[in-house]
C-alpha atoms as a PDB file:
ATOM      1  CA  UNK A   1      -6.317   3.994  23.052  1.00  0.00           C
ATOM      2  CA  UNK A   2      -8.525   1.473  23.651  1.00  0.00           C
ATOM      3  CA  UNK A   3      -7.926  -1.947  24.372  1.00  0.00           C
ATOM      4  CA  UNK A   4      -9.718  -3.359  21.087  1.00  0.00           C
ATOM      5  CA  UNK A   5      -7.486  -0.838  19.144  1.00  0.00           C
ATOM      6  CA  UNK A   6      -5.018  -1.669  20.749  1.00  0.00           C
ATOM      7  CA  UNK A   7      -4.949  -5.352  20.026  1.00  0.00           C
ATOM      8  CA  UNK A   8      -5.741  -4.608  16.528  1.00  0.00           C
ATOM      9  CA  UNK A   9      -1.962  -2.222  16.250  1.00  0.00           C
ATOM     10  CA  UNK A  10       0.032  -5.331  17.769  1.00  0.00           C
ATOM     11  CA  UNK A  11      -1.164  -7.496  15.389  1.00  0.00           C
ATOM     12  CA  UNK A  12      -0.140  -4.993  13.119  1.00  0.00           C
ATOM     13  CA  UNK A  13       3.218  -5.222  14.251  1.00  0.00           C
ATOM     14  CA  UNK A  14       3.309  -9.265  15.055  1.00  0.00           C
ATOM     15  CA  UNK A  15       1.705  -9.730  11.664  1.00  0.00           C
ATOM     16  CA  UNK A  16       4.756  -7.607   9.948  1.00  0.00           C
ATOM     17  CA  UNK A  17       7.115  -9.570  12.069  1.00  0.00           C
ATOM     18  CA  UNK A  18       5.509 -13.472  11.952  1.00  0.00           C
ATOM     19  CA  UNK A  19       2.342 -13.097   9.337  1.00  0.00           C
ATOM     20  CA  UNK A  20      -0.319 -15.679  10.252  1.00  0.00           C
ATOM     21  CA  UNK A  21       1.747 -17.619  12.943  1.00  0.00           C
ATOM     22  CA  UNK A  22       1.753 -15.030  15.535  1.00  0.00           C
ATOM     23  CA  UNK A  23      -0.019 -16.597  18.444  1.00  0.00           C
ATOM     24  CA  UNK A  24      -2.744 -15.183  20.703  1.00  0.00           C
ATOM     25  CA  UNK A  25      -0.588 -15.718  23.821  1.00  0.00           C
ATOM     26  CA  UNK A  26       2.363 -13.332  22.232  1.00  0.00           C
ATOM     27  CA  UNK A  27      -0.713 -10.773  21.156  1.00  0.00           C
ATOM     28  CA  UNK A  28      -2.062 -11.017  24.728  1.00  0.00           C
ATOM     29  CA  UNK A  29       1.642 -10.480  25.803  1.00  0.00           C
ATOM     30  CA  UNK A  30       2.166  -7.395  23.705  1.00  0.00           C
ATOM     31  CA  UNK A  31      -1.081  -6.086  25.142  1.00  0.00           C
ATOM     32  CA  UNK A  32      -0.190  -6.917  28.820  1.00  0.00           C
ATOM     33  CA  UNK A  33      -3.749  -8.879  29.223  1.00  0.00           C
ATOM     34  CA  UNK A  34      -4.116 -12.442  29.430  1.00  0.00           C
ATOM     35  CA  UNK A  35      -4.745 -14.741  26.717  1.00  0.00           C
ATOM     36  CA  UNK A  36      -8.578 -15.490  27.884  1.00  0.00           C
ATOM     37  CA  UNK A  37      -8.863 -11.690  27.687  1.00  0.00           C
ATOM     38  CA  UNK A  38      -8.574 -11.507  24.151  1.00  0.00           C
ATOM     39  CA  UNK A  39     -11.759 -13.577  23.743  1.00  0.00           C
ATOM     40  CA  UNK A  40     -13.895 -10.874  25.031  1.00  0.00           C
ATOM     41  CA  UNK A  41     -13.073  -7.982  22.334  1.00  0.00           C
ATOM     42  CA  UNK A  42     -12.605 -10.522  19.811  1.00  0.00           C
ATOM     43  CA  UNK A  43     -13.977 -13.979  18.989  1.00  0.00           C
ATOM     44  CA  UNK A  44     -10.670 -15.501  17.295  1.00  0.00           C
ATOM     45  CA  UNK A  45      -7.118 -14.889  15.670  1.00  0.00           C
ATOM     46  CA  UNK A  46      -9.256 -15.210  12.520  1.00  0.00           C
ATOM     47  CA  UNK A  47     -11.778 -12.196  13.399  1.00  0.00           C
ATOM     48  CA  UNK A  48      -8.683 -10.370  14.604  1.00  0.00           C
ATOM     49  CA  UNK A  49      -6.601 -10.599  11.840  1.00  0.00           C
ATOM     50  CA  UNK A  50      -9.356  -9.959   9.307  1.00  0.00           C
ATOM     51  CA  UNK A  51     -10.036  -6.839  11.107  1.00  0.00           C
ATOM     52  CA  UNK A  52      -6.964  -5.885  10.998  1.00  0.00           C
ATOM     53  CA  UNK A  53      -6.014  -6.903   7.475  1.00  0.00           C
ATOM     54  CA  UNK A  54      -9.286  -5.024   6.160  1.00  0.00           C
ATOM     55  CA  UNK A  55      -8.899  -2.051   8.213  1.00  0.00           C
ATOM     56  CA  UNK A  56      -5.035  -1.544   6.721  1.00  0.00           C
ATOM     57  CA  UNK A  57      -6.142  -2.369   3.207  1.00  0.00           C
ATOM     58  CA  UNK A  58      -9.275   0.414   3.401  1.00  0.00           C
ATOM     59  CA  UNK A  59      -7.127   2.761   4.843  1.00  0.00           C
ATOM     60  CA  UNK A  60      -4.212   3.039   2.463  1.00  0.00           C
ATOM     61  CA  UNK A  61      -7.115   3.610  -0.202  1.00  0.00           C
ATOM     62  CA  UNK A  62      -8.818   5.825   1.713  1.00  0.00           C
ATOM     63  CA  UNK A  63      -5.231   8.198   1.605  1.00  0.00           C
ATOM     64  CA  UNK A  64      -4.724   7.313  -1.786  1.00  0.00           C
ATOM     65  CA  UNK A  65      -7.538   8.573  -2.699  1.00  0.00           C
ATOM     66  CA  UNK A  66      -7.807  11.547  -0.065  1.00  0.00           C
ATOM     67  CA  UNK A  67      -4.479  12.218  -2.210  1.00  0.00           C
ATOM     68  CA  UNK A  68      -5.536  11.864  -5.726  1.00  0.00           C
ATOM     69  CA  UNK A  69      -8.429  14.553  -4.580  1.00  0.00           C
ATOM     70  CA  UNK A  70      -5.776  16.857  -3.486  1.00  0.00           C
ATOM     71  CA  UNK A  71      -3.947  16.496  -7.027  1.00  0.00           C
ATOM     72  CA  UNK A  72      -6.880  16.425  -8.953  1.00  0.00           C
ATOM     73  CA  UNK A  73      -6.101  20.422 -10.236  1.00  0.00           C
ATOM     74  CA  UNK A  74      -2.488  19.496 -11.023  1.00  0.00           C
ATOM     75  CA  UNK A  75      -1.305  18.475 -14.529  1.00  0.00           C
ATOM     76  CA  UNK A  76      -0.299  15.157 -15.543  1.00  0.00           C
ATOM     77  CA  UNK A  77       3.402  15.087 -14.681  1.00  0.00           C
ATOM     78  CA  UNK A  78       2.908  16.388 -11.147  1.00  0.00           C
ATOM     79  CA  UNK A  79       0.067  14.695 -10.224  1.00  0.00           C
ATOM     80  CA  UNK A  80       1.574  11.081 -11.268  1.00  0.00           C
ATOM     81  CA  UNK A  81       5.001  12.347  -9.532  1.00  0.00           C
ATOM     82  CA  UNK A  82       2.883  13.013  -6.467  1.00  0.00           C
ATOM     83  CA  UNK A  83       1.027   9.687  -6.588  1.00  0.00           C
ATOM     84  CA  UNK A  84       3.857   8.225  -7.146  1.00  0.00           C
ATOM     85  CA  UNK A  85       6.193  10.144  -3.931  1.00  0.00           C
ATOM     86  CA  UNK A  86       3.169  10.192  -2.098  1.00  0.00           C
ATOM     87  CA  UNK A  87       3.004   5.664  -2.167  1.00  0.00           C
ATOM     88  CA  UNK A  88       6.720   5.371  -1.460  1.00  0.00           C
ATOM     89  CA  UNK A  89       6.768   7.532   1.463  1.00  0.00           C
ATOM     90  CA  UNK A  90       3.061   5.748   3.025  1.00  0.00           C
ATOM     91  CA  UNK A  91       5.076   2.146   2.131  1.00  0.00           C
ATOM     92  CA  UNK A  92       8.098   3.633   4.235  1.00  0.00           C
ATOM     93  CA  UNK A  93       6.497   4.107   7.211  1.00  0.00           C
ATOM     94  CA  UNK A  94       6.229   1.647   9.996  1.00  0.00           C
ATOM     95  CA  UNK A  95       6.625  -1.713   8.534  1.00  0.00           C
ATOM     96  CA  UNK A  96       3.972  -1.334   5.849  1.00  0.00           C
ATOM     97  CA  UNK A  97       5.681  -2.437   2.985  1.00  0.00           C
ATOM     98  CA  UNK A  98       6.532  -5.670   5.141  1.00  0.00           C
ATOM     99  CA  UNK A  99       2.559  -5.926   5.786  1.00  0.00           C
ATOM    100  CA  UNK A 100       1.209  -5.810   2.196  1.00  0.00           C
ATOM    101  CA  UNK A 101       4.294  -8.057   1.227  1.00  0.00           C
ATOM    102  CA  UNK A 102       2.572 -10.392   3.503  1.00  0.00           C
ATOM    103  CA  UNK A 103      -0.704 -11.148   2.412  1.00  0.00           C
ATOM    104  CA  UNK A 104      -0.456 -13.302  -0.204  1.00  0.00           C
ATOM    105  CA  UNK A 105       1.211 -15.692   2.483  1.00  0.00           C
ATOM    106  CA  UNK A 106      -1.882 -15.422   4.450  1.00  0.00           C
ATOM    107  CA  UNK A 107      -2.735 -18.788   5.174  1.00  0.00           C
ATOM    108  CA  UNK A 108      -6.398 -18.908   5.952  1.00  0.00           C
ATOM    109  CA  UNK A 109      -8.095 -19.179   2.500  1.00  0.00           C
ATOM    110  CA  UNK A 110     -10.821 -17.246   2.894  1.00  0.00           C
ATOM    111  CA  UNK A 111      -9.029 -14.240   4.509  1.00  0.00           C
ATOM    112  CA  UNK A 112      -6.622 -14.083   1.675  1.00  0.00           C
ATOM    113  CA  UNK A 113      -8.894 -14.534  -0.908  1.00  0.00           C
ATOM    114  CA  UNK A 114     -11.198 -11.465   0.501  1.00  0.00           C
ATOM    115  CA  UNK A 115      -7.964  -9.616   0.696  1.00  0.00           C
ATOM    116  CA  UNK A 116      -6.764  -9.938  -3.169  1.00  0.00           C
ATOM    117  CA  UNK A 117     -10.510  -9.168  -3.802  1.00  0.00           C
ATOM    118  CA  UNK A 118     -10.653  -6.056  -2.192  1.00  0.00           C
ATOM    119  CA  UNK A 119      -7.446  -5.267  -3.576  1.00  0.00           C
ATOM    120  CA  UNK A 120      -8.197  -6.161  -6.754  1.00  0.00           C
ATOM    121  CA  UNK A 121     -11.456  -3.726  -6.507  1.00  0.00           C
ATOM    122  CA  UNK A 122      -9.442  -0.486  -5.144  1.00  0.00           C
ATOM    123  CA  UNK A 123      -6.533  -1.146  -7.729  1.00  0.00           C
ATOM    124  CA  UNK A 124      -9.329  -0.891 -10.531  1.00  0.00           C
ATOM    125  CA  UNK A 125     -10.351   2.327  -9.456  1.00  0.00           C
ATOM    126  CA  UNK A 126      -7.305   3.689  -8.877  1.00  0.00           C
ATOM    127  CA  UNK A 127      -6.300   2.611 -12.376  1.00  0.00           C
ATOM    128  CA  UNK A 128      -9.201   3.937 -14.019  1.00  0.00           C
ATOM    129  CA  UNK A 129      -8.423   6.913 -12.738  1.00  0.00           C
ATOM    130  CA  UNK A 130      -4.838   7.151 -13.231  1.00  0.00           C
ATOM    131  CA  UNK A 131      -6.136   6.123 -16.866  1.00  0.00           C
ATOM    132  CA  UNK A 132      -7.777   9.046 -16.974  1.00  0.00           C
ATOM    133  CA  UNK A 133      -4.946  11.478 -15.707  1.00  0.00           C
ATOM    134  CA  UNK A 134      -2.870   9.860 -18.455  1.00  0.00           C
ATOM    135  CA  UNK A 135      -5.331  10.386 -21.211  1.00  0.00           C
ATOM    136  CA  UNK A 136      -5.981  14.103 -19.984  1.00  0.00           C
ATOM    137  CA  UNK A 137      -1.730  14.588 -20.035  1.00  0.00           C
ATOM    138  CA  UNK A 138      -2.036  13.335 -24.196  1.00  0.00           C
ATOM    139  CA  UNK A 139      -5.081  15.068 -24.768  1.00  0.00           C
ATOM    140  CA  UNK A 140      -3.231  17.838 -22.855  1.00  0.00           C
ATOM    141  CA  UNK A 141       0.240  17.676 -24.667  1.00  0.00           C
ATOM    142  CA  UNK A 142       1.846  16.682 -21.615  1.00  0.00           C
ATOM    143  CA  UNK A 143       2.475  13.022 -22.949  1.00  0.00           C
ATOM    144  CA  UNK A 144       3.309  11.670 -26.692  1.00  0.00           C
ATOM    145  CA  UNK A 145       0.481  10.845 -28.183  1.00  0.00           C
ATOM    146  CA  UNK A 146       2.107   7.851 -28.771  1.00  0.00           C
ATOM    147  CA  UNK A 147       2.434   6.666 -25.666  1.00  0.00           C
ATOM    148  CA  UNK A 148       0.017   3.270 -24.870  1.00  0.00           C
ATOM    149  CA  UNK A 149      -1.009   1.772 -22.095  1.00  0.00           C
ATOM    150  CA  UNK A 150       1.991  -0.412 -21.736  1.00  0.00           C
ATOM    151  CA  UNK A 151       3.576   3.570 -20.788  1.00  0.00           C
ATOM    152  CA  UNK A 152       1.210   3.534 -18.048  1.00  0.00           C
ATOM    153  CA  UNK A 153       1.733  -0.248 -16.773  1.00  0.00           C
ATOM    154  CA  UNK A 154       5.401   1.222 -16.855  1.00  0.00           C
ATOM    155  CA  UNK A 155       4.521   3.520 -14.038  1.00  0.00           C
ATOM    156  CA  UNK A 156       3.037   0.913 -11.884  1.00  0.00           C
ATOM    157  CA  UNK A 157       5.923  -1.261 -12.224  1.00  0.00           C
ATOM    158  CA  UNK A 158       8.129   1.853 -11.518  1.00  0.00           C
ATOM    159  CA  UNK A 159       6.738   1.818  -8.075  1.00  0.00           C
ATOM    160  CA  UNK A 160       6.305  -1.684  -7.536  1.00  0.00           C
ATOM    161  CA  UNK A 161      10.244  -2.088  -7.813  1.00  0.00           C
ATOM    162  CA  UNK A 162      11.319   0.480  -6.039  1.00  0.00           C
ATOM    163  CA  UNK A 163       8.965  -0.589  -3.092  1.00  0.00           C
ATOM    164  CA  UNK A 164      10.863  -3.770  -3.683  1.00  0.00           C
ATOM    165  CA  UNK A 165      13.977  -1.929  -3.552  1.00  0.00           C
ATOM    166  CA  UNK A 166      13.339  -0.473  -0.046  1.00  0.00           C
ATOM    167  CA  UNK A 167      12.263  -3.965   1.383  1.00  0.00           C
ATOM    168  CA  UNK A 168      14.790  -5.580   0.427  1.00  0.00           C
ATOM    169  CA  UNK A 169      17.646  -2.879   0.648  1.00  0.00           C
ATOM    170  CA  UNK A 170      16.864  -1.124   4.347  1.00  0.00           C
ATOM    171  CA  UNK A 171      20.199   0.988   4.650  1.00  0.00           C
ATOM    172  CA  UNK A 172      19.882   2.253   1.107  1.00  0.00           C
ATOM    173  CA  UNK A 173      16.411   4.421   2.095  1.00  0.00           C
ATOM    174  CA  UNK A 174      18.256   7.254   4.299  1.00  0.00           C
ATOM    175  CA  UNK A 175      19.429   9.902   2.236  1.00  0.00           C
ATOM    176  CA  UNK A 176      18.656   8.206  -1.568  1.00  0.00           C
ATOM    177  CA  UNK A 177      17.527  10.138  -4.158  1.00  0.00           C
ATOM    178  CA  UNK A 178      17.287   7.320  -6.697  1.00  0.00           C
ATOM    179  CA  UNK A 179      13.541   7.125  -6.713  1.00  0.00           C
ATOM    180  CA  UNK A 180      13.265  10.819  -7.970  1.00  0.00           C
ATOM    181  CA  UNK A 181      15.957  10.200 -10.808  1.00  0.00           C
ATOM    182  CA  UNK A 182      13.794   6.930 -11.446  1.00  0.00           C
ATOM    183  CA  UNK A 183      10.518   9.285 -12.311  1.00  0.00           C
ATOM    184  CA  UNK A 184      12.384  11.949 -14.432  1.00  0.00           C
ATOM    185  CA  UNK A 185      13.827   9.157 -16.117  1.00  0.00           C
ATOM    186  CA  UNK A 186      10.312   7.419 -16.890  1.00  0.00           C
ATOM    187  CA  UNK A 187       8.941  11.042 -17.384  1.00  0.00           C
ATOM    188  CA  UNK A 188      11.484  11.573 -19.984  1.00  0.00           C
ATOM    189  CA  UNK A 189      10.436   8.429 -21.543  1.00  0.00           C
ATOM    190  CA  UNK A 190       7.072   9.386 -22.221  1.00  0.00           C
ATOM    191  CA  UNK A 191       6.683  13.066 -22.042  1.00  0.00           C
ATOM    192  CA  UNK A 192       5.741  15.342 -25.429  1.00  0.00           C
END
């Protein structure tokens, strides 16, 4: 790995840990370079954070979508049951639930607001597309016809808590099964 890269993966992990007040001695430290050293891959905490921040934010997209591609043949139930396994199980891995949970405490203004922009943007497509898979599952018979968009801001909010659930209950991830019961339950809910 390079050393670049590598400065950008420990702020990774001091950003999980601290957010914005990690310091550039403690990322030198994690690096085993000197402070000074820093300054010649990157011009401040500002540029490296930002680089960082983007990188992780384009990249969980980038799967998402990588994943909604490899659903895209699937009906409605599986392919919002995959979407939905498919984001608990990226969020579980190596503190990135504790990373998004993090950026709206970003400090630095502009950072955070170019954040929840780019956000913003890559939530709208998803949605529009996960708009679509729902429409497809009532056009299909899959869902009642009945079922409204408030069915679909249901499944967001499905994962939202239970990505809450595993931040703020650790020991309860090994071995749970709640999350599936969770989706059958929802499915249940709005299924023809």
């Amino acid at each position: 790995m390079d050393k670049k890269r590598e400065i950008l993966e420990a702020a990774f992990v001091l950003f999980c840990d601290k957010g914005c007040h990690l310091s550039m001695s403690e990322l030198a430290g994690a690096v085993g370079i000197k402070t000074p050293s820093l300054y010649s891959h990157f011009d401040n905490k500002d540029q490296i954070l930002e680089t960082m921040v983007t990188e992780r934010i384009l990249h969980f997209y980038e799967c998402l979508q990588g994943k909604m591609k490899d659903l895209s043949s699937k009906g409605c139930e599986d392919t919002m049951r995959g979407l939905y396994l498919y984001v608990l199980a990226y969020y579980g891995e190596s503190n990135r639930l504790r990373f998004w949970r993090g950026i709206p405490f970003i400090e630095e203004e502009t950072l955070r607001n170019t954040c929840i922009r780019l956000i913003a943007e890559k939530d709208g497509i998803f949605h529009k597309q996960m708009l679509s898979c729902f429409t497809k599952g009532i056009k299909r018979g899959e869902i009642r016809h009945d079922a409204g968009n408030a069915s679909l801001h249901l499944y967001f909010c499905l994962m939202q808590g239970v990505l809450d659930g595993l931040l703020f209950h650790k020991d309860a991830q090994a071995g749970f099964s709640f999350p599936d019961d969770l989706f059958a339950a929802y499915w249940a809910g709005i299924r023809a």
